[in-house]
PDB file of N, CA and C in Angstrom:
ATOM      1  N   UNK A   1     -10.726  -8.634 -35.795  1.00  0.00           N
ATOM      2  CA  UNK A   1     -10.247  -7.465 -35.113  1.00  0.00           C
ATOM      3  C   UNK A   1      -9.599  -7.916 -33.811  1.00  0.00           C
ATOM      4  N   UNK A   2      -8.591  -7.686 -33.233  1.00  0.00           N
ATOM      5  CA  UNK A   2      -7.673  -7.148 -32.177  1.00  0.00           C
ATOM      6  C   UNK A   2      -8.033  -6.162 -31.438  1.00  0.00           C
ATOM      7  N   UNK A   3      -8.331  -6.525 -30.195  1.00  0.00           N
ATOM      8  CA  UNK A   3      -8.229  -5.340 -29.218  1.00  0.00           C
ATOM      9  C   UNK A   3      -7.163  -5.410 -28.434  1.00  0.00           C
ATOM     10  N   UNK A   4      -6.042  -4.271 -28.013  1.00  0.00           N
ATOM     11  CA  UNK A   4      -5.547  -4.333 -26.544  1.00  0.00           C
ATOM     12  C   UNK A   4      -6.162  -3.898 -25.862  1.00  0.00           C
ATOM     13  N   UNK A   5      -5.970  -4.229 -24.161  1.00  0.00           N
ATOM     14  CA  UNK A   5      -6.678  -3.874 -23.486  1.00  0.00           C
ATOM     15  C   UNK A   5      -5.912  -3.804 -21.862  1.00  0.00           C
ATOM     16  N   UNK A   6      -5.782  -3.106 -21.440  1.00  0.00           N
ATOM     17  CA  UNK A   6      -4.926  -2.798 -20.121  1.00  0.00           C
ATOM     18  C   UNK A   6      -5.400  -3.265 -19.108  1.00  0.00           C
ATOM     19  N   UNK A   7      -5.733  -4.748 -19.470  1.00  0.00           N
ATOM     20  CA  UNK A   7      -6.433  -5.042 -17.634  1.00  0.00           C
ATOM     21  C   UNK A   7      -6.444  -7.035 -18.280  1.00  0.00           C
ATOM     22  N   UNK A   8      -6.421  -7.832 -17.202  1.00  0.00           N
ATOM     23  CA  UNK A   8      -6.309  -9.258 -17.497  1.00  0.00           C
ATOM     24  C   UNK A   8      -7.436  -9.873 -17.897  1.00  0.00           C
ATOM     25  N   UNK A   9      -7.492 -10.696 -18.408  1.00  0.00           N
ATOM     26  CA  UNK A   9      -8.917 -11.662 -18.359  1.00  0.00           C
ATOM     27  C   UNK A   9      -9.264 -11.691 -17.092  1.00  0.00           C
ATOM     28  N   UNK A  10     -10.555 -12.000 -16.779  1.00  0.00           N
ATOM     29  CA  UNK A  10     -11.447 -11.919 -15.613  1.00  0.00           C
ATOM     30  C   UNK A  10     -10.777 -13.416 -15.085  1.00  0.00           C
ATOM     31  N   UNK A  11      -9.981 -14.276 -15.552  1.00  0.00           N
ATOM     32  CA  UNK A  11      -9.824 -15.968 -15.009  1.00  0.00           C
ATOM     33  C   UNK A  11      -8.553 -15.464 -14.292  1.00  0.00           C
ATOM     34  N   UNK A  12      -7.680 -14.372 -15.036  1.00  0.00           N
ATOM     35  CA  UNK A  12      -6.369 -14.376 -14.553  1.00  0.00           C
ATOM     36  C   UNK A  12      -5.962 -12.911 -14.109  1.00  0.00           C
ATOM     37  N   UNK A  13      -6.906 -12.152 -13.269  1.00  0.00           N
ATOM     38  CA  UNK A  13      -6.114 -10.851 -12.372  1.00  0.00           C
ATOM     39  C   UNK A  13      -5.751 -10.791 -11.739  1.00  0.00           C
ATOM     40  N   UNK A  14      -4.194 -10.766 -11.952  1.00  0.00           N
ATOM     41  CA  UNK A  14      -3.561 -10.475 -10.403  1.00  0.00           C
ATOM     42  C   UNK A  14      -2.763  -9.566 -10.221  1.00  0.00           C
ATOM     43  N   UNK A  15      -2.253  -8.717 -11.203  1.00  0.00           N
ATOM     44  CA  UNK A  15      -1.285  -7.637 -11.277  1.00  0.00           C
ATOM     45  C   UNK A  15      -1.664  -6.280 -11.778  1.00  0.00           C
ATOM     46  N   UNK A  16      -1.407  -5.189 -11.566  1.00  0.00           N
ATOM     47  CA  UNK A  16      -1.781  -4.345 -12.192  1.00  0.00           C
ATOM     48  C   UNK A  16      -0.873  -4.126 -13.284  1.00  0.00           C
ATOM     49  N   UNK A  17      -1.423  -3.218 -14.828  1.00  0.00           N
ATOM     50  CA  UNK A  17      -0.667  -3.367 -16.006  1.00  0.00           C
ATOM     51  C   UNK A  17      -0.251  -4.128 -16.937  1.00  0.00           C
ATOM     52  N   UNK A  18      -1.091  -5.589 -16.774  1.00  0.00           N
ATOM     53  CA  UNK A  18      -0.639  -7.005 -17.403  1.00  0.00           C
ATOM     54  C   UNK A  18      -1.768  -6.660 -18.445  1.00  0.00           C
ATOM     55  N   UNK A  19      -1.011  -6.306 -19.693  1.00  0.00           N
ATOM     56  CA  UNK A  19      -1.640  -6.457 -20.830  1.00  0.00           C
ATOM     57  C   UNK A  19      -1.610  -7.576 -21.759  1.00  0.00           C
ATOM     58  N   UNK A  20      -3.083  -7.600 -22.677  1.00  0.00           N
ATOM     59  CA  UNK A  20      -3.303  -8.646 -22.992  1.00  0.00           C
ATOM     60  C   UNK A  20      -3.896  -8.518 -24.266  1.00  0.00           C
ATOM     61  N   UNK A  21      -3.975  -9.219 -25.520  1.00  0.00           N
ATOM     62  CA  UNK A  21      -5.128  -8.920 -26.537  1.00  0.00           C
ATOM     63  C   UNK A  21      -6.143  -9.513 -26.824  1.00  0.00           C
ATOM     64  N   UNK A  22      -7.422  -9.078 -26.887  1.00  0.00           N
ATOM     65  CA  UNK A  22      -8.744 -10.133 -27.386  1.00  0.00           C
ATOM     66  C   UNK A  22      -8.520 -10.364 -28.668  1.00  0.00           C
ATOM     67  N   UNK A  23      -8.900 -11.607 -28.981  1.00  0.00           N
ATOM     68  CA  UNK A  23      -9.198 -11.704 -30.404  1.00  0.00           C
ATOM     69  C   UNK A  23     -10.604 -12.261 -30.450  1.00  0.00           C
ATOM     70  N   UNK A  24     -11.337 -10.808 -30.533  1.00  0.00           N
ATOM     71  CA  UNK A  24     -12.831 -11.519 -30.895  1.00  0.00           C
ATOM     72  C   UNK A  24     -13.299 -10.014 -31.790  1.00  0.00           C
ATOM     73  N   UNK A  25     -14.297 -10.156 -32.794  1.00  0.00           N
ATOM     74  CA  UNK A  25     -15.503  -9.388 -33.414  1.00  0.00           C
ATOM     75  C   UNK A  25     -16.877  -9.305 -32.987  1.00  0.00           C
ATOM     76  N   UNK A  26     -17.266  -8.038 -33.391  1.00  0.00           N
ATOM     77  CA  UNK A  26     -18.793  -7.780 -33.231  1.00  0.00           C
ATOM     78  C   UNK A  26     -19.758  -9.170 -33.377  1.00  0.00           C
ATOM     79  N   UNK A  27     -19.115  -9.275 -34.496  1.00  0.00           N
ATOM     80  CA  UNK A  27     -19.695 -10.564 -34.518  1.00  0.00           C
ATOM     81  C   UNK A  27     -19.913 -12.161 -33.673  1.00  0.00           C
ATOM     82  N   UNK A  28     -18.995 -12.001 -33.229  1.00  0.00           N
ATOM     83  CA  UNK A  28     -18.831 -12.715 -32.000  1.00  0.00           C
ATOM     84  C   UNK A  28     -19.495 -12.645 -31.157  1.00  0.00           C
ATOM     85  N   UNK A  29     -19.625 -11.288 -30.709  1.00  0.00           N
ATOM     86  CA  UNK A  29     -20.365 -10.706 -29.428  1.00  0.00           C
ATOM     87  C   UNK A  29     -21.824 -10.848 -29.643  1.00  0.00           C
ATOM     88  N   UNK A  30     -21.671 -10.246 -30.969  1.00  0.00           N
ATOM     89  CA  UNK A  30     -23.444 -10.321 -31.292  1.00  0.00           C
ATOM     90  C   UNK A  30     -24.020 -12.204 -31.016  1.00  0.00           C
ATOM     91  N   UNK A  31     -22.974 -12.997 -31.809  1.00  0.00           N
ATOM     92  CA  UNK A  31     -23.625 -14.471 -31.986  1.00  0.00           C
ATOM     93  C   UNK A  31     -23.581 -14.958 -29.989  1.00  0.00           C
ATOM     94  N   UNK A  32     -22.682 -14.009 -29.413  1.00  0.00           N
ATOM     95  CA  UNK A  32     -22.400 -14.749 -27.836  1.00  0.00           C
ATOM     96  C   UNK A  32     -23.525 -14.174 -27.063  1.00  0.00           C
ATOM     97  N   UNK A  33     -24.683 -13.196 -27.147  1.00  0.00           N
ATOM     98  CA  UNK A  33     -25.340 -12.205 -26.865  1.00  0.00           C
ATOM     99  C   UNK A  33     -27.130 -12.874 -27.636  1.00  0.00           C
ATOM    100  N   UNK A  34     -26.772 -13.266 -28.342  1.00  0.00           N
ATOM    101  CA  UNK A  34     -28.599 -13.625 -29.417  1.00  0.00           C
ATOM    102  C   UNK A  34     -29.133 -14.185 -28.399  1.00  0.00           C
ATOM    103  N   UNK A  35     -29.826 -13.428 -28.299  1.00  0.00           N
ATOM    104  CA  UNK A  35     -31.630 -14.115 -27.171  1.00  0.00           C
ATOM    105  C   UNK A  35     -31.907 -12.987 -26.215  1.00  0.00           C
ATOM    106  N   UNK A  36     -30.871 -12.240 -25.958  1.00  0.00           N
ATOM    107  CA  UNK A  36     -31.243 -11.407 -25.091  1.00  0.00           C
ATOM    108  C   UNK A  36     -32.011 -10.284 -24.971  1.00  0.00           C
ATOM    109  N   UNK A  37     -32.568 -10.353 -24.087  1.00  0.00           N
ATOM    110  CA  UNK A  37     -33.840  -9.017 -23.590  1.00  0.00           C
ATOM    111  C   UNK A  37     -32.963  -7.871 -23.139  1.00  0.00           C
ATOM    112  N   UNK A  38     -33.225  -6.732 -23.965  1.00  0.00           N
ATOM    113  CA  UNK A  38     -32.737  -5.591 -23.576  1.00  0.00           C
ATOM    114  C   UNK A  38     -33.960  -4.720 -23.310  1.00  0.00           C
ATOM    115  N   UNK A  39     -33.781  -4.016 -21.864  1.00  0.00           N
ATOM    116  CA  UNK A  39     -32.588  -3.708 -21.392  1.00  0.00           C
ATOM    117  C   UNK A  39     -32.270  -5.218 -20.655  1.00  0.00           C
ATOM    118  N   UNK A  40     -30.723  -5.091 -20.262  1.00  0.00           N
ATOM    119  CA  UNK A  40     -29.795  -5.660 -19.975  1.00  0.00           C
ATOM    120  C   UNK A  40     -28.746  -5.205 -18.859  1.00  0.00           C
ATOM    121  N   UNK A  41     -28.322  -5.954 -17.950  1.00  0.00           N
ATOM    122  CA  UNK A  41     -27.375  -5.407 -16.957  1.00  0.00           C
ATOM    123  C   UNK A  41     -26.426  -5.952 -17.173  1.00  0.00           C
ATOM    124  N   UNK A  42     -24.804  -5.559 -17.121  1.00  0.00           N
ATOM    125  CA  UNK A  42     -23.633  -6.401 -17.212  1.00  0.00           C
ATOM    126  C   UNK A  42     -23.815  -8.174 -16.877  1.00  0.00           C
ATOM    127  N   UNK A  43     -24.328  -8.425 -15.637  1.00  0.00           N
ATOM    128  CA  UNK A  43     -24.475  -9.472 -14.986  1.00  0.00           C
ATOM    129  C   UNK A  43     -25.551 -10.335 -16.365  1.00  0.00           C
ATOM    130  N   UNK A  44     -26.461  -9.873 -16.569  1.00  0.00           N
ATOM    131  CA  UNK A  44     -27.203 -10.392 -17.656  1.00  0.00           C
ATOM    132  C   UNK A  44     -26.426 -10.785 -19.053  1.00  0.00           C
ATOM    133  N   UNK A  45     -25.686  -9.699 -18.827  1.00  0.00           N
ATOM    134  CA  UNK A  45     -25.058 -10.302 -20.507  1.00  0.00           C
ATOM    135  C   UNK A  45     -24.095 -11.077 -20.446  1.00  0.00           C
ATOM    136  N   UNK A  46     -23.578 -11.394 -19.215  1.00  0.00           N
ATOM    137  CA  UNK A  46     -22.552 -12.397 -18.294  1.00  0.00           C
ATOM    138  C   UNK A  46     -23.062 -13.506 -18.486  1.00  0.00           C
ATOM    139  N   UNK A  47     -24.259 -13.589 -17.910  1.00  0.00           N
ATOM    140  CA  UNK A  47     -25.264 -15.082 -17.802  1.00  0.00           C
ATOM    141  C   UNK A  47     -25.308 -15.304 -19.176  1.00  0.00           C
ATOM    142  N   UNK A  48     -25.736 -14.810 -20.709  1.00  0.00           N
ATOM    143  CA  UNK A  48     -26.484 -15.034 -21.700  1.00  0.00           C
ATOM    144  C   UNK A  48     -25.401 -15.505 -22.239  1.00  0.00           C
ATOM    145  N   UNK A  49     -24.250 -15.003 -22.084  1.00  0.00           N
ATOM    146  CA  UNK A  49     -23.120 -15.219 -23.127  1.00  0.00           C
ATOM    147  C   UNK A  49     -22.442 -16.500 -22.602  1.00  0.00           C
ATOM    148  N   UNK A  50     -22.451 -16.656 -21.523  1.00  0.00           N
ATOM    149  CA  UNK A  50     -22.109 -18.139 -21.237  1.00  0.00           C
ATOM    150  C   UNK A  50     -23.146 -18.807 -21.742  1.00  0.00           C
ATOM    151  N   UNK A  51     -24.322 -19.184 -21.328  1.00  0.00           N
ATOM    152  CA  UNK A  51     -25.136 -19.824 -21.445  1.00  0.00           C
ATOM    153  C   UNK A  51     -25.235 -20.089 -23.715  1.00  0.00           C
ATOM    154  N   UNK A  52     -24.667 -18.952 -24.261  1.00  0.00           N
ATOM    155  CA  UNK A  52     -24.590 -19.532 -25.662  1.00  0.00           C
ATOM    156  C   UNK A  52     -23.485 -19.922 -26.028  1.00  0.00           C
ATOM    157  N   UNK A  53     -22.264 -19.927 -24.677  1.00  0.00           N
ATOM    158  CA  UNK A  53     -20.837 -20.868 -25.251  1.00  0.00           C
ATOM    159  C   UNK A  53     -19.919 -19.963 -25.694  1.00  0.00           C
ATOM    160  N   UNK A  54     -19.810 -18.600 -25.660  1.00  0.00           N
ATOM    161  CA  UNK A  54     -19.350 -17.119 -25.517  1.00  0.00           C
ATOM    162  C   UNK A  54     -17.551 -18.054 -25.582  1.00  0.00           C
ATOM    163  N   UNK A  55     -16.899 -17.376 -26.712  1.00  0.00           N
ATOM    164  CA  UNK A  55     -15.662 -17.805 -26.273  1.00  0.00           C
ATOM    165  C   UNK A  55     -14.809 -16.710 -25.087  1.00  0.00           C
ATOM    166  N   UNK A  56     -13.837 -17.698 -24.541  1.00  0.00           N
ATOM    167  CA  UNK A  56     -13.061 -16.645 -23.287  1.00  0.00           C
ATOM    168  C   UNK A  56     -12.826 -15.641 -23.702  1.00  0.00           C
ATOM    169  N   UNK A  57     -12.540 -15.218 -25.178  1.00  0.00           N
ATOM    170  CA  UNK A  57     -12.768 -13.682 -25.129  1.00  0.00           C
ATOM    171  C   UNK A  57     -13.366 -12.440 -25.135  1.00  0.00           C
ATOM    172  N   UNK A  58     -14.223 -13.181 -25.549  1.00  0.00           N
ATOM    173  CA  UNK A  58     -16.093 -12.289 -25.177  1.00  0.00           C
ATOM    174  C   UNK A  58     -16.018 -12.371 -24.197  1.00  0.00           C
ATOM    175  N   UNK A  59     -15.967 -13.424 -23.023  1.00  0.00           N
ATOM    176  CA  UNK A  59     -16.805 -13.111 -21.617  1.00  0.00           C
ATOM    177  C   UNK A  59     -15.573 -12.163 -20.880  1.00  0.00           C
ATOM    178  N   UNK A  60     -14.328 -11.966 -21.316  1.00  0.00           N
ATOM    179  CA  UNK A  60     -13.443 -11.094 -20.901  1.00  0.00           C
ATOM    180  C   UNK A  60     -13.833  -9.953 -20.978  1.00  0.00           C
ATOM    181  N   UNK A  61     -14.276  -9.383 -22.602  1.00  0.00           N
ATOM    182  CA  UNK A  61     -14.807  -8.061 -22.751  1.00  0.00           C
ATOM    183  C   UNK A  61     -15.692  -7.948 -22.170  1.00  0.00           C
ATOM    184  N   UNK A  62     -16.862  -9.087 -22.058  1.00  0.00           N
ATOM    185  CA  UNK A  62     -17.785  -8.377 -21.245  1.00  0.00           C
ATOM    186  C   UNK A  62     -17.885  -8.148 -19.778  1.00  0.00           C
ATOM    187  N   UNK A  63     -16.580  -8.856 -19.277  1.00  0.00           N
ATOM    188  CA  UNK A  63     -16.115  -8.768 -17.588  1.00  0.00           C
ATOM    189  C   UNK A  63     -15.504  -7.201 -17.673  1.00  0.00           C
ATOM    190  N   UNK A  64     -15.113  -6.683 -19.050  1.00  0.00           N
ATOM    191  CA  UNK A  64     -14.787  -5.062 -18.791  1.00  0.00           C
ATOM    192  C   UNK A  64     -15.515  -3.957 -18.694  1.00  0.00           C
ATOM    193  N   UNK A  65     -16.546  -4.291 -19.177  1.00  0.00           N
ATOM    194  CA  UNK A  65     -17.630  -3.339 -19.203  1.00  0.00           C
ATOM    195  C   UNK A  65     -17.985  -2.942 -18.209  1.00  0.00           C
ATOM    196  N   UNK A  66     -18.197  -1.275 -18.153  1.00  0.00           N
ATOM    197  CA  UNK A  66     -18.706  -0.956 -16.694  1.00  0.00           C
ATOM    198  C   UNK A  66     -20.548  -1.509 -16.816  1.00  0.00           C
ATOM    199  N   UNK A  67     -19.780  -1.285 -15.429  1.00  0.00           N
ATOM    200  CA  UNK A  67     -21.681  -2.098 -14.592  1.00  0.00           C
ATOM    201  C   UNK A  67     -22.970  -1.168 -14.582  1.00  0.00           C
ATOM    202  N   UNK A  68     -23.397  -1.532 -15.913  1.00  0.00           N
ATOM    203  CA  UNK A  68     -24.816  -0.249 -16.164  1.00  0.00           C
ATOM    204  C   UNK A  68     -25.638  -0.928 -16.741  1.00  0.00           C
ATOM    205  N   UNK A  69     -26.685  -0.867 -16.728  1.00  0.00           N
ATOM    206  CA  UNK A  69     -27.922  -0.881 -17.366  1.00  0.00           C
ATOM    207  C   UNK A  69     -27.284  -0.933 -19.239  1.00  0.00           C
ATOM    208  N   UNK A  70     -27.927  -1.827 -20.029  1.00  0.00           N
ATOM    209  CA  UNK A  70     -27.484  -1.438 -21.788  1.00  0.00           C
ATOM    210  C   UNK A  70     -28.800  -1.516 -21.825  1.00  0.00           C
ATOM    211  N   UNK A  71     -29.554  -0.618 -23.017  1.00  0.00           N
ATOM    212  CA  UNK A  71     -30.778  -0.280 -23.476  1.00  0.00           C
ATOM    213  C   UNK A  71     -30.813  -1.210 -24.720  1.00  0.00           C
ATOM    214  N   UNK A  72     -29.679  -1.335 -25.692  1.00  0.00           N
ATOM    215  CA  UNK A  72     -29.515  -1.632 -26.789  1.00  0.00           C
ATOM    216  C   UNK A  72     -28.043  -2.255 -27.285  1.00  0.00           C
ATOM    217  N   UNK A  73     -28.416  -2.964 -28.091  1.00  0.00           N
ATOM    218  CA  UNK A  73     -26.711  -4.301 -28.837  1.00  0.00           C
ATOM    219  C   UNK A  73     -25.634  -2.622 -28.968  1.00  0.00           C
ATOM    220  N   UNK A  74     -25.972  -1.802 -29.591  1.00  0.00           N
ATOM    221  CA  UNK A  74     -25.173  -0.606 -30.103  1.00  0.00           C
ATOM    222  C   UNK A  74     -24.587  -0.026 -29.036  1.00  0.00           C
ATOM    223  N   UNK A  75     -25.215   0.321 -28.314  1.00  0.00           N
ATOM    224  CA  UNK A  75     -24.365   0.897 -26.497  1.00  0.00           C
ATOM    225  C   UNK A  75     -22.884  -0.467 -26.165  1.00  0.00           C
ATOM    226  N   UNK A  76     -23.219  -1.997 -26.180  1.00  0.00           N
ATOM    227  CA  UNK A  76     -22.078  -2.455 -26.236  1.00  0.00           C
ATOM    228  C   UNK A  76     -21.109  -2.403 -27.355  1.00  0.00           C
ATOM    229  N   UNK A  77     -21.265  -2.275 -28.957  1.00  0.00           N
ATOM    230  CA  UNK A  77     -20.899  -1.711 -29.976  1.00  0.00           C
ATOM    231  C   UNK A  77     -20.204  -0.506 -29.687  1.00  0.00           C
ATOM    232  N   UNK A  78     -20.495   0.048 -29.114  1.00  0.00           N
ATOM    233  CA  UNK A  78     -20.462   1.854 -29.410  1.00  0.00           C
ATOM    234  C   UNK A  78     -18.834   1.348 -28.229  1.00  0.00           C
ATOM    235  N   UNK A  79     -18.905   0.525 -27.007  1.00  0.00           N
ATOM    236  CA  UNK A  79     -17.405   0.280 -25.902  1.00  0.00           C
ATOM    237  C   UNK A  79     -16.488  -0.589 -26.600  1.00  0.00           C
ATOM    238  N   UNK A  80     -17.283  -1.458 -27.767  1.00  0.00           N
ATOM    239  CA  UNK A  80     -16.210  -2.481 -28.439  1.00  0.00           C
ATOM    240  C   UNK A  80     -15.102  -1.289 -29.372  1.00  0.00           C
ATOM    241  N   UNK A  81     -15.368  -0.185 -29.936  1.00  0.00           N
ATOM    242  CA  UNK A  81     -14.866   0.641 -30.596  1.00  0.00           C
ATOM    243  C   UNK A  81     -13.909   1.435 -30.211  1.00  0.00           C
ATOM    244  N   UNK A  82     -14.713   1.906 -28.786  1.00  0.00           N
ATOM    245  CA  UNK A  82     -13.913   2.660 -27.590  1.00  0.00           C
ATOM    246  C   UNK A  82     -12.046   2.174 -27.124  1.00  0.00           C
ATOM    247  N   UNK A  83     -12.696   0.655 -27.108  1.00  0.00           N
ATOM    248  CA  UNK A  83     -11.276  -0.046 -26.866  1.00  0.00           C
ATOM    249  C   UNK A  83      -9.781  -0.523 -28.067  1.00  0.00           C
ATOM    250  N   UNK A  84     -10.670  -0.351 -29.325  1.00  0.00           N
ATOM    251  CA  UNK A  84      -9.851  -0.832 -30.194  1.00  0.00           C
ATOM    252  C   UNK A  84      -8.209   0.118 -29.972  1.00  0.00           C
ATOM    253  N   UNK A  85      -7.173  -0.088 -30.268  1.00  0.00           N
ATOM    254  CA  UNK A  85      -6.319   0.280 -30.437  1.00  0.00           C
ATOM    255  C   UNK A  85      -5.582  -0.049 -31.841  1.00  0.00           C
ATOM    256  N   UNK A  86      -5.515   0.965 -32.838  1.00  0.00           N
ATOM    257  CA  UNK A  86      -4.911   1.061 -34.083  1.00  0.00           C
ATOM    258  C   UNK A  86      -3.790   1.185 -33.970  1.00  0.00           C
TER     259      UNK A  86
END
C-alpha cells in the first residue's frame, strides 16, 4: 500500500506543501511496533520502532501521528486508513 501524505518526512521539513509517498503496510508497522506495552505515547512508539529497525517510512508515519496516548495496535490502524489516498 501507498500512502500520500501532505507533510515531509520528519529528516526533511522545510517547506510547507512538499508532498511525498510512504511506501509501507500494516504490516510493517505492526513488525516495526512488536514488543510494545500499550498504552503507548507517540514518543514510545518512536523509541520501539527504531529500536526494531522501523524502516524510514514507518518512523515518518509515526512522526505524523498526533501526540496522544494509543490504548491499542487498532487506534494506529484505524490513522493508517485515515491517510490512505485512493
Amino acid at each position: 500500500m501507498t500512502m500520500i501524505l501532505d507533510k515531509a518526512p520528519f529528516k526533511e521539513r522545510t517547506s510547507p506543501g512538499f508532498s511525498r509517498s510512504l511506501d509501507m503496510s500494516v504490516a510493517e508497522l505492526e513488525q516495526s511496533l512488536s514488543g510494545i506495552a500499550f498504552p503507548a505515547t507517540k514518543k514510545d512508539l518512536i523509541v520501539k520502532a527504531m529500536s526494531n529497525g522501523a524502516a524510514e517510512d514507518v518512523l515518518t508515519f509515526i512522526h505524523l501521528l498526533p501526540d496522544l496516548k494509543y490504548c491499542q495496535f487498532h487506534d494506529i490502524t484505524f490513522l493508517v486508513w485515515s491517510y490512505v489516498v485512493c
